[in-house]
Protein backbone atom coordinates (compact mmCIF):
# COMPACT_ATOMS: atom_id res chain seq x y z
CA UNK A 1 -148.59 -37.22 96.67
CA UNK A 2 -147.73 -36.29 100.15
CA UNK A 3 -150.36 -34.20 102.27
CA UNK A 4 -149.16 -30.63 102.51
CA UNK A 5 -152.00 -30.65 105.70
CA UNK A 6 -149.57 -28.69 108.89
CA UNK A 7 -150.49 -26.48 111.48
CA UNK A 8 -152.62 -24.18 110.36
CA UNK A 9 -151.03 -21.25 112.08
CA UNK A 10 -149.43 -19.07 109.74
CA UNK A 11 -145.74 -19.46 109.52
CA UNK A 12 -143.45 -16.49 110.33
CA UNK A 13 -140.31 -16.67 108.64
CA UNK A 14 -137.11 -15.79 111.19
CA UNK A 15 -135.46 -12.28 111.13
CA UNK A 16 -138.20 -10.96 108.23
CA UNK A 17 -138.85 -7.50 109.65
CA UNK A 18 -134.71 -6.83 110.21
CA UNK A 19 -133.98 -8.33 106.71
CA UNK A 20 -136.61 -6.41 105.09
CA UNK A 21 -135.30 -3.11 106.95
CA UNK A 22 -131.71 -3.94 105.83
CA UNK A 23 -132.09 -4.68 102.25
CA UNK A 24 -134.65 -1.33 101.85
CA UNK A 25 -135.93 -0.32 99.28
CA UNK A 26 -136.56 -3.34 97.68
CA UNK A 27 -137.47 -3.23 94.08
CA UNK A 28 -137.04 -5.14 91.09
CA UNK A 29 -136.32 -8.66 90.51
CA UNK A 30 -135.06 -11.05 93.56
CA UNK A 31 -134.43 -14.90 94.10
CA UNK A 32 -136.07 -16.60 97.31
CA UNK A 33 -133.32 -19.81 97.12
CA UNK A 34 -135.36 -21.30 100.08
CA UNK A 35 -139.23 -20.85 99.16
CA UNK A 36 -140.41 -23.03 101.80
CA UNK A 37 -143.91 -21.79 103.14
CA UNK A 38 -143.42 -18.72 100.89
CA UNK A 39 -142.91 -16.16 103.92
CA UNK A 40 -139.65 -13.95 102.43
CA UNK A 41 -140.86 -14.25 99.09
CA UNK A 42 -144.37 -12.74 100.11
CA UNK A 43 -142.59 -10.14 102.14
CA UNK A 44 -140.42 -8.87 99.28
CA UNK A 45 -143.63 -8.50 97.18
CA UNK A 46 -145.22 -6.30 99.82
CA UNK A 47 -141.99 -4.47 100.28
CA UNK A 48 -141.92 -3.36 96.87
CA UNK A 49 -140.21 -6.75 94.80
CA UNK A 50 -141.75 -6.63 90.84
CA UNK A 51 -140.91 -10.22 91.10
CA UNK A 52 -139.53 -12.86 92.96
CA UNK A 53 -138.10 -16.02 91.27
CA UNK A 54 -139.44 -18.94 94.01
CA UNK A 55 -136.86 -21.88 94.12
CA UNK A 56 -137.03 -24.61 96.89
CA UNK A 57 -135.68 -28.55 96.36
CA UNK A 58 -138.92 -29.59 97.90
CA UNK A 59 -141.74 -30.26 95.67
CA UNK A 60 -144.66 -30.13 98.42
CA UNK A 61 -143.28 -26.55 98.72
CA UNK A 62 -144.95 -25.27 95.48
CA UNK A 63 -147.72 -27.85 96.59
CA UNK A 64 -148.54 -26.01 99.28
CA UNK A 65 -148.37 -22.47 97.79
CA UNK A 66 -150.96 -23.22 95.28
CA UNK A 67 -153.62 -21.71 97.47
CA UNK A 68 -152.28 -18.70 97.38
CA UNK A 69 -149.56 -17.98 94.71
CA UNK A 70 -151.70 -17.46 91.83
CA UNK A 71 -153.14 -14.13 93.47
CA UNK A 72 -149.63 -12.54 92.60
CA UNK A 73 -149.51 -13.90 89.14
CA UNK A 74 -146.74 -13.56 87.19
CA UNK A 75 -144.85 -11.49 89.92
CA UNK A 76 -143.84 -15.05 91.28
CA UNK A 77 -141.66 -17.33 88.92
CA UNK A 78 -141.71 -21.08 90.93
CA UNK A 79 -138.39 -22.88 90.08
CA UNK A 80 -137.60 -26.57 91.60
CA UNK A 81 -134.07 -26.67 91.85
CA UNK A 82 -131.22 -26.18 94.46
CA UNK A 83 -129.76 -23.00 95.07
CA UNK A 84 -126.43 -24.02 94.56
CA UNK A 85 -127.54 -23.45 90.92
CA UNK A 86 -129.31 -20.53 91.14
CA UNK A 87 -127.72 -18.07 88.71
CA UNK A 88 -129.32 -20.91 86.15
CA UNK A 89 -132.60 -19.74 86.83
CA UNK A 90 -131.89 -15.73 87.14
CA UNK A 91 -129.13 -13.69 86.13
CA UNK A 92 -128.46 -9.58 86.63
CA UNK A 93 -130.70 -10.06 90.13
CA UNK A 94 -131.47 -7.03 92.30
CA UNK A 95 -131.20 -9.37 95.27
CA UNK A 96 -130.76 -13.30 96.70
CA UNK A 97 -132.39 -14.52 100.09
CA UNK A 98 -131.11 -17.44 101.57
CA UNK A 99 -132.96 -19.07 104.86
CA UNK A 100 -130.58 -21.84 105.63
CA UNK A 101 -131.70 -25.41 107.29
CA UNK A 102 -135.20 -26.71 107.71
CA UNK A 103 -138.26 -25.26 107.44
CA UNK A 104 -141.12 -25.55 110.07
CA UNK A 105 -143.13 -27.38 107.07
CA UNK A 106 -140.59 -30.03 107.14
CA UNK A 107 -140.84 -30.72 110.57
CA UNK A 108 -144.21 -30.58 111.37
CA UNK A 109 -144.81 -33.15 109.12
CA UNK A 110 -143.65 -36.69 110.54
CA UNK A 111 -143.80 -38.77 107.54
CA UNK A 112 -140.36 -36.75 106.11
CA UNK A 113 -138.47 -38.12 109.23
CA UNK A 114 -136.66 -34.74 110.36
CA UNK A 115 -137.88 -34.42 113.58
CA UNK A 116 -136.86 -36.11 116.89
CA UNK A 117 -140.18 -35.43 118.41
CA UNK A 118 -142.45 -37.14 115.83
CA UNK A 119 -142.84 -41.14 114.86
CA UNK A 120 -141.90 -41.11 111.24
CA UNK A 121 -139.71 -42.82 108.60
CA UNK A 122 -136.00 -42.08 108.80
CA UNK A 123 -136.07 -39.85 105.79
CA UNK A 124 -134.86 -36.35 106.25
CA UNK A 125 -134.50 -35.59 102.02
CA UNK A 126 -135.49 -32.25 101.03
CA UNK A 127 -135.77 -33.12 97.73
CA UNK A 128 -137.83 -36.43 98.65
CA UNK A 129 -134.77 -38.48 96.35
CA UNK A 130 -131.98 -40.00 96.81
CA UNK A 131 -130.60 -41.96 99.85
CA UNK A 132 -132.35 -41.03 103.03
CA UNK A 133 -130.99 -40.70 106.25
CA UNK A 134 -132.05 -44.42 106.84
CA UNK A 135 -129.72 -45.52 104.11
CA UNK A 136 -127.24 -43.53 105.96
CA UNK A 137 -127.15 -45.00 108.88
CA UNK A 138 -128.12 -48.88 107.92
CA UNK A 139 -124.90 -48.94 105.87
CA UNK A 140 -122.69 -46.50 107.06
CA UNK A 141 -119.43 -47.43 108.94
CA UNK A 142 -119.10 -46.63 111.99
CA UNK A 143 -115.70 -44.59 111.30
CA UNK A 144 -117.81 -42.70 108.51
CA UNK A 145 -120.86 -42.40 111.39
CA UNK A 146 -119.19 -40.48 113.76
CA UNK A 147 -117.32 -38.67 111.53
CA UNK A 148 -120.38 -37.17 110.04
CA UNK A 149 -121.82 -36.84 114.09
CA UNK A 150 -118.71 -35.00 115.15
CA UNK A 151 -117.74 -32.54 111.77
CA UNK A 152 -121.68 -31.46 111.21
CA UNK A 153 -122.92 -31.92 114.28
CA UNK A 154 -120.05 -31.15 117.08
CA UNK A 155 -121.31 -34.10 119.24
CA UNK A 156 -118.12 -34.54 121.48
CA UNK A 157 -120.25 -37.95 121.58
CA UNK A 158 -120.21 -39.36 118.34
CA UNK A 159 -117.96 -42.03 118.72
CA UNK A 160 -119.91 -43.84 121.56
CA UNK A 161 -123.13 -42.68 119.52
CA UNK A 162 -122.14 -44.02 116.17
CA UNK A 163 -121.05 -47.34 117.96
CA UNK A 164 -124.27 -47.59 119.80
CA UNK A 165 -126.35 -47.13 116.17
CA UNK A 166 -124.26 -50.25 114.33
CA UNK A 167 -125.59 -52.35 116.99
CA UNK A 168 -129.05 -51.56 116.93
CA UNK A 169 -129.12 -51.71 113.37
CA UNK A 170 -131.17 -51.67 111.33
CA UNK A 171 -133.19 -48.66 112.44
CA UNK A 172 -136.63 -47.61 110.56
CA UNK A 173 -138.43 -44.36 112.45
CA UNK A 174 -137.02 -41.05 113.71
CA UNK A 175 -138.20 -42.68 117.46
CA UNK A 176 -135.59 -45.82 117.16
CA UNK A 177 -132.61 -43.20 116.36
CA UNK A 178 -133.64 -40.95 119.15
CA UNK A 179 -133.81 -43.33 121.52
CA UNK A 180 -130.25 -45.17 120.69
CA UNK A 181 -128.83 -41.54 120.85
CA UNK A 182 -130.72 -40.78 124.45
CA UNK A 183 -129.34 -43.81 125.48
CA UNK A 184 -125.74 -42.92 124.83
CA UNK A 185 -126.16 -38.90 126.53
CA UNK A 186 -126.95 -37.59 129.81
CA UNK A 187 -130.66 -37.31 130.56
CA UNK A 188 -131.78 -33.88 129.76
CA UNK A 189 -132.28 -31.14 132.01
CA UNK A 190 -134.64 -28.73 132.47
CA UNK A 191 -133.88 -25.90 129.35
CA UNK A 192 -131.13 -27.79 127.41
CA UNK A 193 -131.86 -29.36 124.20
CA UNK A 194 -132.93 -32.57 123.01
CA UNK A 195 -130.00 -35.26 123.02
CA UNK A 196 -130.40 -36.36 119.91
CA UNK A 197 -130.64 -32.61 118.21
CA UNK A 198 -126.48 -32.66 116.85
CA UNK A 199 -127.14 -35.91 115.49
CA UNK A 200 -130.24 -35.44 113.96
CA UNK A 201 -128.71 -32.20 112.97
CA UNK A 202 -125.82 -33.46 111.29
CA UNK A 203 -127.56 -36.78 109.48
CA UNK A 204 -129.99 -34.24 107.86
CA UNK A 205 -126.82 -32.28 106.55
CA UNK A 206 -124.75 -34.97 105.52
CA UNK A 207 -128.20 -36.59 103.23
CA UNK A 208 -128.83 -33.01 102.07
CA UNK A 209 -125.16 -32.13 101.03
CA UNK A 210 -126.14 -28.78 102.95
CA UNK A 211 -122.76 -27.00 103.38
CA UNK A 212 -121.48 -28.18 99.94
CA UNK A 213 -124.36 -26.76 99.04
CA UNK A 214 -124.21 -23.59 100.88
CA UNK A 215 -120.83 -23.04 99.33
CA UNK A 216 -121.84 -23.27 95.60
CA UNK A 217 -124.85 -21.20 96.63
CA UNK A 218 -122.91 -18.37 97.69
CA UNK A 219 -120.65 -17.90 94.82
CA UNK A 220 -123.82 -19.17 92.42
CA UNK A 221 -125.03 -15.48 94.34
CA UNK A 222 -121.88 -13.48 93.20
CA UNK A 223 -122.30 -14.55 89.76
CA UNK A 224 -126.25 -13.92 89.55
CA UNK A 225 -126.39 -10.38 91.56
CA UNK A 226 -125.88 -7.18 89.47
CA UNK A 227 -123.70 -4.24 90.85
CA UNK A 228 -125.46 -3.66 93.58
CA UNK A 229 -127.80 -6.43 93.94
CA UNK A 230 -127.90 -7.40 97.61
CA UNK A 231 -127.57 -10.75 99.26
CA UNK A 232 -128.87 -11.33 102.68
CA UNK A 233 -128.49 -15.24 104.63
CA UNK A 234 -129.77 -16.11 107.51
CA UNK A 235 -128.14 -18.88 109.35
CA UNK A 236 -129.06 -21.08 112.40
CA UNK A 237 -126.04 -22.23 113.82
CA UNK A 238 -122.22 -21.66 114.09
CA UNK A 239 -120.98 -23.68 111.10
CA UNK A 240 -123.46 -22.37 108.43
CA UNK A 241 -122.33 -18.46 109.83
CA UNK A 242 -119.14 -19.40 110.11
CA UNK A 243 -119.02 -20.12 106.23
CA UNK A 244 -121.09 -17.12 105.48
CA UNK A 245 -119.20 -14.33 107.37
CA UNK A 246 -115.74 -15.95 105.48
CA UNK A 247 -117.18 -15.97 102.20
CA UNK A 248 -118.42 -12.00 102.76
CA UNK A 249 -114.55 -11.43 104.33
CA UNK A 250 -113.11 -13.07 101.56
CA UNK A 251 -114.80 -11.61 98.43
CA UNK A 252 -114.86 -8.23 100.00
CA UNK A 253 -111.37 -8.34 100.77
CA UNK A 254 -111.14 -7.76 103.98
CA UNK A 255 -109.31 -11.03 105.23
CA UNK A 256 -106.49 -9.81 107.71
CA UNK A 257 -103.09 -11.47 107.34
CA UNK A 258 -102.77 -14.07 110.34
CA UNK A 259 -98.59 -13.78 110.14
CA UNK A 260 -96.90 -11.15 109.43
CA UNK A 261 -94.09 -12.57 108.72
CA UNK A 262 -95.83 -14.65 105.70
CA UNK A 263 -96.00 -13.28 102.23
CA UNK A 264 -99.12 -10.53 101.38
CA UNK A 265 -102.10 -12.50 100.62
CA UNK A 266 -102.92 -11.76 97.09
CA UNK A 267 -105.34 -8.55 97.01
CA UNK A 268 -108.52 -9.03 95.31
CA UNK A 269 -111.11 -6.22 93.90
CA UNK A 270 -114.18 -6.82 96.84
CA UNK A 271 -116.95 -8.19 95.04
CA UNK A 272 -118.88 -7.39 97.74
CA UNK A 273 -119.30 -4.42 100.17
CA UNK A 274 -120.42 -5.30 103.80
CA UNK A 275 -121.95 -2.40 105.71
CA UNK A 276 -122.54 -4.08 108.86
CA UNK A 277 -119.67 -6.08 110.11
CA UNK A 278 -121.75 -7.88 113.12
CA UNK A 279 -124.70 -10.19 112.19
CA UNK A 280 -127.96 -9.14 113.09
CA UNK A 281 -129.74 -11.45 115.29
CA UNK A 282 -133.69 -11.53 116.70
CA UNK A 283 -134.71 -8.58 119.18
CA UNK A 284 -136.84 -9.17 122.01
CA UNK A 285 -139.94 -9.28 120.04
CA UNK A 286 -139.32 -11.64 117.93
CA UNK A 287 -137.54 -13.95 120.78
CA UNK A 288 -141.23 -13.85 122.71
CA UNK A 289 -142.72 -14.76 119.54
CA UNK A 290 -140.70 -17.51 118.10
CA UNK A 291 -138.12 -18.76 120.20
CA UNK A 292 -136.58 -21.01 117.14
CA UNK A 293 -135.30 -17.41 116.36
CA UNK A 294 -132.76 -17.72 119.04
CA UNK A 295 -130.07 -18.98 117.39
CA UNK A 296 -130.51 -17.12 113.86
CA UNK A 297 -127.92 -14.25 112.40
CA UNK A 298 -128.44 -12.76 109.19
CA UNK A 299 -125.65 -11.00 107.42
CA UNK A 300 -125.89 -8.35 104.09
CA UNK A 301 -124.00 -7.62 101.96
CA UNK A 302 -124.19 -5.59 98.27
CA UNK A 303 -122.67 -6.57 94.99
CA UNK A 304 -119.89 -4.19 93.40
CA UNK A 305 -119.27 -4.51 89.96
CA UNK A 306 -115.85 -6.49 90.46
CA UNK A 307 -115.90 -10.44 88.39
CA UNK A 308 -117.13 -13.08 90.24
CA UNK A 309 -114.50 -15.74 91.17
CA UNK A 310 -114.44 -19.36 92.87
CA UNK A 311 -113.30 -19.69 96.39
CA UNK A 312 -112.29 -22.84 97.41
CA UNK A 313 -114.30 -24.01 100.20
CA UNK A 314 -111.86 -25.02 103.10
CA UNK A 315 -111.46 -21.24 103.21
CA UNK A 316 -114.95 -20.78 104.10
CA UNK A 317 -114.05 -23.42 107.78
CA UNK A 318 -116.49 -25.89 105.74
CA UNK A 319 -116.39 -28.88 107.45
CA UNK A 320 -114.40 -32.08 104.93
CA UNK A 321 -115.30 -35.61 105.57
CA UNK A 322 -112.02 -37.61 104.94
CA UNK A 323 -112.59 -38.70 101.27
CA UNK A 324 -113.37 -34.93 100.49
CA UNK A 325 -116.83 -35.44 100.99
């Protein structure tokens, strides 16, 4: 069993104290589809949550809560699953939470091979199954490479990148991918980010299926949430919102007609009512606290009673590998 041993510091989870404004008053029973270190899923319990139904892919997750979770007995439900499936595990909810990408507990720890900045295995698998991001790029054309560099990712690089990987294949250790990318990129200045971030970025989507996952979580939401059930995401870059704030246009029917000369687009009954149209993002508080904040926007929205419906995810700007993968 792997160590759950991190930094001790306690970890804050991104946007809480907005989210927990914007969904007031919280009560009854809610769905955490991204436990992690437990941080929204202890904050709904303070705020008022009778219970909070605990799901993460990540077994060291509910490893690592086991110091604490019993105090709340059966006020948290622990599921291992994905949220994509998430109405499985609770139906006629009162809200969803969704904190999108990885969690500080995943990258603190080296041996799971997310992070750029730490010697470890090239692993990057939430659910610590199935291929890893070493099996990704060991066998991986490079067509299918920089594909998955450029569409998850936006490297503008990712054909000289995904070149420069088949020839130093095969690669073992975060370190021997971030130094093939380094070598392919300008150095880095002072305040820019790490060269290798989009690519490590966009391996650790492609091995998690994250925005095929992100899709089916969103309508797995619509179908779980009762009339008025809220559903709050918060997102960490420009893709992931980009899919969010489409899916909220589209099931709340407010998706503008881009020609006017083309026929009406069908008109739905909103399944969703969005009282803020602008995502909130981190004040200056939270900014001097945790700068990973920067980039995060979380966006609410409330359930009408309207039937839930499938939207087909090129809608949403999801990015397609050729092969519809």
């Amino acid at each position: 069993m792997m160590s759950a041993a991190a930094d001790p510091a306690p970890h804050i989870p991104v946007l809480i104290r907005p989210l927990i404004n914007a969904v007031s008053p919280v009560s009854g029973v809610w769905l955490d589809g991204t436990f992690g270190a437990g941080g929204y899923t202890r904050a709904l319990l303070s705020a008022g949550a009778d219970q909070v139904i605990a799901v993460d892919r990540d077994p060291l997750a509910f490893e690592m809560a086991a110091d604490w979770a019993g105090d709340y007995g059966d006020r948290i439900k622990m599921v291992e699953g994905t949220f994509s499936k998430l109405d499985d595990y609770g139906s006629g909810l009162d809200g969803v939470v969704l904190d999108l990408g990885v969690s500080s507990m995943q990258l603190d720890l080296a041996e799971r091979g997310f992070s750029f900045m730490r010697e470890g295995p090239l692993d990057m698998r939430m659910s610590q199954s199935g291929p890893s991001a070493a099996d990704l790029v060991n066998t991986g054309t490079e067509a299918e490479l920089a594909d998955i560099i450029y569409l998850y990712g936006e490297e503008r690089a990712s054909r000289r990148i995904a070149r420069a990987i088949v020839a130093a294949r095969p690669l073992a250790t975060t370190l021997d991918l971030a130094r093939v990318v380094e070598s392919c990129l300008p150095r880095q200045k002072p305040g820019q980010s790490h060269p290798a971030t989009r690519t490590f970025q966009a391996l650790r989507i492609a091995v998690n299926n994250e925005y095929g996952e992100l899709a089916a979580g969103l309508m797995a939401a619509e179908r779980a949430l009762k009339p008025g059930g809220q559903l709050a995401v918060v997102t960490f870059h420009s893709v992931e919102d980009r899919m969010v704030k489409r899916f909220l246009q589209v099931r709340s029917g407010n998706v503008a007609n881009a020609n006017r000369y083309a026929p009406e687009t069908e008109q739905i009954t909103p399944a969703f009512r969005i009282e803020k149209r602008k995502a909130i993002g981190p004040d200056a508080q939270e900014l001097a606290e945790n700068p990973r904040s920067r980039s995060a926007k979380l966006r609410v929205a409330i359930r009408t009673d309207a039937p839930a419906a499938v939207v087909d995810p090129a809608t949403l700007g999801m990015p397609i590998m050729k092969g519809g993968k």
